[in-house]
Protein backbone atom coordinates (compact mmCIF):
# COMPACT_ATOMS: atom_id res chain seq x y z
CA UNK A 1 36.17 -16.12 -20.93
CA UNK A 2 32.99 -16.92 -18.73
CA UNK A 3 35.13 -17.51 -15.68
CA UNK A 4 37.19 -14.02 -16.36
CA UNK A 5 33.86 -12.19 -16.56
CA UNK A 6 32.97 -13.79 -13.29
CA UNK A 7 36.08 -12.50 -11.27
CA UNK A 8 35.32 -9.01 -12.74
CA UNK A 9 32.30 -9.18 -11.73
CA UNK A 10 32.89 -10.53 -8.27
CA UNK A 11 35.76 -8.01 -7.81
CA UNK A 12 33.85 -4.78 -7.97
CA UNK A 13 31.05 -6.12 -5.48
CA UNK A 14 33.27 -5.09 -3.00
CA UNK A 15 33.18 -1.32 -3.44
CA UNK A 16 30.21 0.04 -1.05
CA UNK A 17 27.24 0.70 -3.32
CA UNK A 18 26.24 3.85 -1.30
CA UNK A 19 29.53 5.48 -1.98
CA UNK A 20 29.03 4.88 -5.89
CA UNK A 21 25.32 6.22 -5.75
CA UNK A 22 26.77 9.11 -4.16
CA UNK A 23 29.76 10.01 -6.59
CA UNK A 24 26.71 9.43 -9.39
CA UNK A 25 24.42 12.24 -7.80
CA UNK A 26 27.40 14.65 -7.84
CA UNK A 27 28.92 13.94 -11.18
CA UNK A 28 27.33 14.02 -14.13
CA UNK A 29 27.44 10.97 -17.26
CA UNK A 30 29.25 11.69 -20.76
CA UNK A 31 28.46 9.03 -23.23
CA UNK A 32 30.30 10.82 -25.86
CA UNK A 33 33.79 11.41 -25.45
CA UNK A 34 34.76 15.56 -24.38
CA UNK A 35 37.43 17.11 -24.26
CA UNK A 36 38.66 17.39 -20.26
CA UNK A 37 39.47 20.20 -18.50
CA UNK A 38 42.91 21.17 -18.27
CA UNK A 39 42.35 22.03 -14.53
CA UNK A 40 41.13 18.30 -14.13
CA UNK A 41 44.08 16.64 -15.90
CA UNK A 42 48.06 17.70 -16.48
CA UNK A 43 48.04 17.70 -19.74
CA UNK A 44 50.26 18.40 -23.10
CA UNK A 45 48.74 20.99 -25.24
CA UNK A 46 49.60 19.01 -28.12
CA UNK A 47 48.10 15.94 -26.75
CA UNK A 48 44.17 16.51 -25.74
CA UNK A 49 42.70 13.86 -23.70
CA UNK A 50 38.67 12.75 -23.30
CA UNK A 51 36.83 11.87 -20.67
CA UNK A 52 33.81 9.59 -21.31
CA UNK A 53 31.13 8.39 -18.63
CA UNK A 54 31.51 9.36 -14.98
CA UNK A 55 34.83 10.91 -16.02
CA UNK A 56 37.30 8.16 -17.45
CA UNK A 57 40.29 9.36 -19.64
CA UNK A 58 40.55 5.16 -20.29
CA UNK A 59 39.01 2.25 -22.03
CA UNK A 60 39.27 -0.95 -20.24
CA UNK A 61 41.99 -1.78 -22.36
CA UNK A 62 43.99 0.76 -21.27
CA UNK A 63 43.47 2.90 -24.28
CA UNK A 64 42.58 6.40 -24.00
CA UNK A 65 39.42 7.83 -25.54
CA UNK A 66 39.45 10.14 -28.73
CA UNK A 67 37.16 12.33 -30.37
CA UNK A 68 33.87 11.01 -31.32
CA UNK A 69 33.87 7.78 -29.39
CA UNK A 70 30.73 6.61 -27.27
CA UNK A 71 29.59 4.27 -24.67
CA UNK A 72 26.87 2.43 -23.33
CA UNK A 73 25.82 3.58 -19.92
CA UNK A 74 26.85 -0.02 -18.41
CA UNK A 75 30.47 0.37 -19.98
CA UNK A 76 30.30 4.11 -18.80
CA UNK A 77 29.48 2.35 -14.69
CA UNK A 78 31.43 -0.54 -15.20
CA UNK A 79 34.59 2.03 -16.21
CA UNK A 80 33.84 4.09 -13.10
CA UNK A 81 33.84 1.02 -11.01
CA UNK A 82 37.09 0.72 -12.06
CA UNK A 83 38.47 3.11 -11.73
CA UNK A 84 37.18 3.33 -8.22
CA UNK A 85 38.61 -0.65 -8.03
CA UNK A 86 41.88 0.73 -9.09
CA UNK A 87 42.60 4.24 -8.30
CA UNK A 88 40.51 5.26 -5.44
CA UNK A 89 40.51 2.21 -3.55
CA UNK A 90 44.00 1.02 -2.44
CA UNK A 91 44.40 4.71 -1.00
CA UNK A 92 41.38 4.02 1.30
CA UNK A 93 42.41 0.95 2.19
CA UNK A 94 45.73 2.02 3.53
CA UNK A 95 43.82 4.10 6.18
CA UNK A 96 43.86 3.15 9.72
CA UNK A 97 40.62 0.44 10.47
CA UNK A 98 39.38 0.83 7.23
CA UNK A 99 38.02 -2.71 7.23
CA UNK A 100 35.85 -1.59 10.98
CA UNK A 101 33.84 0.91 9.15
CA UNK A 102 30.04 0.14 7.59
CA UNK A 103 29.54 -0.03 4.38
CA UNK A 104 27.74 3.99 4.61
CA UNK A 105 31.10 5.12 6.42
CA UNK A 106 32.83 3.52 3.43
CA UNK A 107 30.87 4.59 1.32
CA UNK A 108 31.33 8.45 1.84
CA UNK A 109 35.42 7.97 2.36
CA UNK A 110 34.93 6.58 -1.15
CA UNK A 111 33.32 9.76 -2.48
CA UNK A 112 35.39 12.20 -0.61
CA UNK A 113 38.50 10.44 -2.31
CA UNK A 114 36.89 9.88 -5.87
CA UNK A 115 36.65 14.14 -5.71
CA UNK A 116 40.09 14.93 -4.35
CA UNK A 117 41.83 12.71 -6.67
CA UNK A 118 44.49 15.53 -7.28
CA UNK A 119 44.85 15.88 -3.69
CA UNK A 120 45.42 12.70 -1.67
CA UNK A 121 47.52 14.48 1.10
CA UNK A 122 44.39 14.57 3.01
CA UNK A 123 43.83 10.59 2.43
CA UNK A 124 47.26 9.63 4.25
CA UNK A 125 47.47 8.23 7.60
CA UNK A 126 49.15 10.79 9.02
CA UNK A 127 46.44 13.48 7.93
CA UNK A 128 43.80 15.01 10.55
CA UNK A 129 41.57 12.20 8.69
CA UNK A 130 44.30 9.04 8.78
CA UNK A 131 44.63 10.15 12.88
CA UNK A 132 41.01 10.21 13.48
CA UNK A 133 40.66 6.92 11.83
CA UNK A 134 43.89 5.75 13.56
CA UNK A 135 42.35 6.72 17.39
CA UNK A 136 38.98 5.14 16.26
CA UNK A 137 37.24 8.80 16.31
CA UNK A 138 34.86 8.22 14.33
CA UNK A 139 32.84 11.14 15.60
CA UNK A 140 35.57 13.85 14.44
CA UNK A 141 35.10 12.27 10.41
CA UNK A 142 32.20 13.82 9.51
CA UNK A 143 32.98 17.19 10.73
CA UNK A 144 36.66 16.94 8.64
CA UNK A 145 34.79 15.67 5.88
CA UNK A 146 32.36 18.60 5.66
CA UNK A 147 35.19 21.26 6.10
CA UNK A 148 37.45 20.28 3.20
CA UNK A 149 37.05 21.91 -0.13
CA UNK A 150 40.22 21.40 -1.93
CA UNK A 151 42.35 24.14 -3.99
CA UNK A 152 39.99 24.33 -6.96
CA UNK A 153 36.54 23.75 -5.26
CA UNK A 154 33.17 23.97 -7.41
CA UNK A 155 29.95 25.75 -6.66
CA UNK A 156 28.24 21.91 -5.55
CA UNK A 157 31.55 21.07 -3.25
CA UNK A 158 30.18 22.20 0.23
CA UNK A 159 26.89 20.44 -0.51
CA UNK A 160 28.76 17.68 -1.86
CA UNK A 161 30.60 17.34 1.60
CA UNK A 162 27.74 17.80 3.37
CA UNK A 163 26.07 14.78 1.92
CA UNK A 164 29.17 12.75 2.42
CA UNK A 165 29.46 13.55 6.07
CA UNK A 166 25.11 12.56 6.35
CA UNK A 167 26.66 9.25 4.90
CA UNK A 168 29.51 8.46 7.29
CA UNK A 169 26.95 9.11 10.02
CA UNK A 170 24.03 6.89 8.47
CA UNK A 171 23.59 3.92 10.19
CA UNK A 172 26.47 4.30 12.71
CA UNK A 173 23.95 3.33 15.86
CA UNK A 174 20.56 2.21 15.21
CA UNK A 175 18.21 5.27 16.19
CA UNK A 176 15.59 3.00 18.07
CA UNK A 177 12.57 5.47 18.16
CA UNK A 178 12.96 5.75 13.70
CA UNK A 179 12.37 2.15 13.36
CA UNK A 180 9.84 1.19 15.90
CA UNK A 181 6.93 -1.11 14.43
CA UNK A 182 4.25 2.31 13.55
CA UNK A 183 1.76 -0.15 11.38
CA UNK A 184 -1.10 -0.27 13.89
CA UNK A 185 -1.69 2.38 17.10
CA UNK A 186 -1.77 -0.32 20.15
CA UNK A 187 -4.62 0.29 22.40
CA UNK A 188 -7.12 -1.38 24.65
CA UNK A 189 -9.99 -3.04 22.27
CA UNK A 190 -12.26 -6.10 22.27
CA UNK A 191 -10.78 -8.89 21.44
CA UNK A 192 -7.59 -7.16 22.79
CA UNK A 193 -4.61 -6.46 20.58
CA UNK A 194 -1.73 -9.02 20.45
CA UNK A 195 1.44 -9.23 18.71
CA UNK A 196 5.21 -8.56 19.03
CA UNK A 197 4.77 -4.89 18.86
CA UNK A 198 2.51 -5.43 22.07
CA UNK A 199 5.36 -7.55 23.64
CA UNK A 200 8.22 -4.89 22.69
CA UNK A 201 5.77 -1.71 23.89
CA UNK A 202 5.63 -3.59 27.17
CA UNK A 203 9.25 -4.57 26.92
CA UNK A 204 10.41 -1.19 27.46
CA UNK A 205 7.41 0.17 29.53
CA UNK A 206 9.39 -2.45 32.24
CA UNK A 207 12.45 -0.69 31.64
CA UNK A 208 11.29 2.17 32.30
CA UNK A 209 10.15 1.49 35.41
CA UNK A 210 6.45 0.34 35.10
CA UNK A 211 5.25 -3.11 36.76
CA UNK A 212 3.37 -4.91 34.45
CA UNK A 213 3.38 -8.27 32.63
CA UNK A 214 5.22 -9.03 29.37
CA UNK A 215 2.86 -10.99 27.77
CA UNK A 216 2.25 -9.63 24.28
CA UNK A 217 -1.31 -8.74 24.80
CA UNK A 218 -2.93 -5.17 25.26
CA UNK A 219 -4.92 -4.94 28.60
CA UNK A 220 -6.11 -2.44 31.11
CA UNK A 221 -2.62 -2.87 32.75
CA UNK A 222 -0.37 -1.88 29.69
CA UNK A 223 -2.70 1.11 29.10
CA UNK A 224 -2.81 2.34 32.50
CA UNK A 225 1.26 2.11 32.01
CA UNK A 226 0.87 4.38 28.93
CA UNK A 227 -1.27 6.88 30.65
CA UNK A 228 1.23 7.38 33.09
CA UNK A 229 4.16 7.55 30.68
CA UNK A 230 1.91 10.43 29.06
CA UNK A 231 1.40 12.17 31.94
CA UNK A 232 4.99 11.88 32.56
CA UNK A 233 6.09 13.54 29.44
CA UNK A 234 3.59 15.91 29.44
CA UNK A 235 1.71 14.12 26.16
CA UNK A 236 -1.88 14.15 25.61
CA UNK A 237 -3.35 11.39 28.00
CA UNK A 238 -5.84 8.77 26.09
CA UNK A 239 -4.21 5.56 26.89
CA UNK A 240 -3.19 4.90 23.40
CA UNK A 241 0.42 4.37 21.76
CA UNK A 242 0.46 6.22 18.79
CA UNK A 243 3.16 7.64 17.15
CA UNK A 244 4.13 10.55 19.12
CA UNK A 245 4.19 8.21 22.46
CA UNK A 246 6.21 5.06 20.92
CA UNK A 247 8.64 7.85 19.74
CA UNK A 248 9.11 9.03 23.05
CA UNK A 249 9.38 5.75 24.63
CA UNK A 250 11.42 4.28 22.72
CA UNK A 251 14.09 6.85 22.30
CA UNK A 252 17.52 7.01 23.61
CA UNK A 253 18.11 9.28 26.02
CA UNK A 254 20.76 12.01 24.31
CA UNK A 255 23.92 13.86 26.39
CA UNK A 256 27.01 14.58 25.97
CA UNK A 257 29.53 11.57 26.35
CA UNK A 258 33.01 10.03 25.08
CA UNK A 259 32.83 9.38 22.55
CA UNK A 260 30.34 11.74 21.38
CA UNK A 261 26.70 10.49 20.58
CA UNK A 262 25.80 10.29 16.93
CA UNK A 263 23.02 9.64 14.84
CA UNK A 264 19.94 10.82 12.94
CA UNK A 265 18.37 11.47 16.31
CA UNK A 266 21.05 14.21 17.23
CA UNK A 267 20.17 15.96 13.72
CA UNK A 268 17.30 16.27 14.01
CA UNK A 269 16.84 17.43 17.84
CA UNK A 270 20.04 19.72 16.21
CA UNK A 271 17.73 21.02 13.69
CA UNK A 272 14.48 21.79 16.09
CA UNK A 273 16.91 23.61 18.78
CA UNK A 274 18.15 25.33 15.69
CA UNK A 275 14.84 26.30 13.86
CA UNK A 276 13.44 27.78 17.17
CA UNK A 277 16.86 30.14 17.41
CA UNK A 278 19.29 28.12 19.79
CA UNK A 279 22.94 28.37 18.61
CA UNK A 280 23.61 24.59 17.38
CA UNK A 281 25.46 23.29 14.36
CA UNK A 282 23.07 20.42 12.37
CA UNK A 283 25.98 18.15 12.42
CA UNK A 284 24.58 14.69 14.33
CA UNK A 285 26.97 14.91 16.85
CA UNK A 286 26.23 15.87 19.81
CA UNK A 287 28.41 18.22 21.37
CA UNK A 288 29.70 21.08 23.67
CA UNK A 289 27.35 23.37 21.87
CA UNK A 290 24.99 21.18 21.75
CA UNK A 291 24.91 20.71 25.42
CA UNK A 292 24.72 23.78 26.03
CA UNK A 293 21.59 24.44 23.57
CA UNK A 294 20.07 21.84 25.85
CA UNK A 295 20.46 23.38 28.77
CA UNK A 296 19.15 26.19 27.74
CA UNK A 297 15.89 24.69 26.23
CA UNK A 298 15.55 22.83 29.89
CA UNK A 299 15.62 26.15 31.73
CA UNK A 300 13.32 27.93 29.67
CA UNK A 301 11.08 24.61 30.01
CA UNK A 302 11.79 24.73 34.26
CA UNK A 303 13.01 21.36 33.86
CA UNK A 304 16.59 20.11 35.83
CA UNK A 305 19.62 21.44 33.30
CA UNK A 306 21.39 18.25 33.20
CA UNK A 307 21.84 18.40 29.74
CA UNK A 308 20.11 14.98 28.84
CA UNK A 309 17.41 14.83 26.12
CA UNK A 310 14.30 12.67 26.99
CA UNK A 311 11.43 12.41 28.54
CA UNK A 312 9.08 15.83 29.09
CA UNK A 313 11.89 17.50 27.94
CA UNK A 314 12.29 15.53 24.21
CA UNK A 315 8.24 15.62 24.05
CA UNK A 316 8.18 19.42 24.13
CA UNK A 317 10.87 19.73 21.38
CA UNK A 318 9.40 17.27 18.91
CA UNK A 319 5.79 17.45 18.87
CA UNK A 320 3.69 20.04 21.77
CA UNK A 321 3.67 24.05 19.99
CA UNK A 322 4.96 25.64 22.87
CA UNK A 323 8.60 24.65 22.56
CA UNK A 324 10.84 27.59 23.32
CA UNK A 325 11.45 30.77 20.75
CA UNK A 326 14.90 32.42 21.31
CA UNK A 327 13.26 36.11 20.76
């Protein structure tokens, strides 16, 4: 019995836990068996089914529910993970590459198809999802996930699919400048800083252009590197790494490419371009419109319009006041 409980157990680990947290935040927990839905279920009029816990019409047994049964809220997850285990999963994993996505890009596949369970046309290979997936377009997922509703869609579906499109995107690149080392602001000081963060600051100061020794220690050198980097960018000039400056230096540079770049860094430069009246979707990917917003930013800024995000150009948009206001 111990061993059986084991290979349960070890079975379900395999479902992406950020594609279960997500089906949670959208659907909501019956301990007590209800009556479902006829639009949820085909169903006999003379035969009422239940749903109990994240919406199972099934005991692990097999067994459907009646009136007046209950649950614990383990049975009620470990049902849904079965039903995820069972129903939901084999359709995923007949998708193109389904083993080359993360666990987040998973994860949000296994959301979109726990909601559309009534509708898996859109889960086959040959679908505008199953093709994207098939030519490794990763890019184009998020934007079909978002614009799918289904027949009988709910008043939380768009938000729904906006959440499962953040997800697919989560994670897909590491966005450099959101996971810098920010514990300590490296400056000159007596005794003089030291440290890896030191080492990577100067790491990339090199990269950028700037002669000066890698040695993991904070001298007159590395700051006379940052004050030019400020000055460059157009940032207040102290000498100092803070925030705002480590940002900036450690950021990718964004464009338009192929594939298209995504991230959390595209968002959010989406969002800024957006909030200060450039035509942009907030999707993370960064695209034709996209590019253009860009371009446009750069020539109100007098900056070259190539169309690449970093730099001066990056500086203004996140952090200086005077960033462009489409009037």
């Amino acid at each position: 019995m111990t061993s059986q409980r084991n290979e349960w157990c070890d079975e379900y680990e395999t479902l992406p836990v950020q594609g279960i947290e997500l089906i949670k935040q959208f659907t909501q927990c019956q301990l007590h068996a209800c009556l479902a839905p006829k639009q949820t279920h085909l169903q006999k009029a003379e035969e009422p089914q239940y749903l109990v816990g994240w919406g199972s019409f099934l005991r692990r047994d097999g067994k459907p529910f009646q009136q007046g049964d209950l649950v614990s809220q383990a049975e009620a997850d470990q049902l849904l993970r079965m039903h995820l285990q069972q129903v939901s999963l084999p359709v995923l994993k007949a998708l193109p590459h389904w083993y080359d996505l993360n666990k987040n890009q998973q994860g949000a596949l296994l959301s979109f198809a726990h909601s559309i369970e009534n509708d898996r046309s859109i889960l086959s290979p040959r679908s505008l999802l199953g093709i994207a997936l098939h030519h490794r377009r990763w890019y184009q997922v998020p934007t079909i996930l978002s614009g799918y509703y289904g027949p009988n869609p709910s008043d939380y579906i768009a938000y729904r699919r906006q959440e499962e499109a953040k997800l697919f995107l989560a994670e897909i690149r590491s966005d450099s400048y959101t996971v810098i080392n920010r514990s300590r602001l490296l400056g000159l000081s007596k005794p003089p800083l030291m440290g890896q963060d030191v080492q990577q600051l100067q790491t990339v100061l090199v990269e950028r252009g700037y002669e000066i020794d890698v040695d993991g220690i904070f001298g007159p050198i590395t700051q006379w590197a940052i004050e030019k980097f400020q000055a460059e960018v157009g940032l207040p000039i102290d000498g100092i790494a803070d925030v705002a400056t480590q940002r900036i230096l450690f950021a990718r540079a964004l464009f338009m490419s192929t594939p298209y770049l995504i991230g959390s860094d595209v968002r959010e430069v989406q969002s800024l371009l957006a909030r200060i009246g450039y035509a942009v979707n907030v999707n993370g990917i960064f695209n034709l419109r996209t590019l253009q917003a860009v371009v446009a930013f750069q020539k109100y800024l007098g900056l070259p319009e190539d169309g690449i995000l970093k730099g001066k150009a990056l500086a203004r948009l996140l952090y200086l006041p005077t960033a462009a206001t489409v009037s």
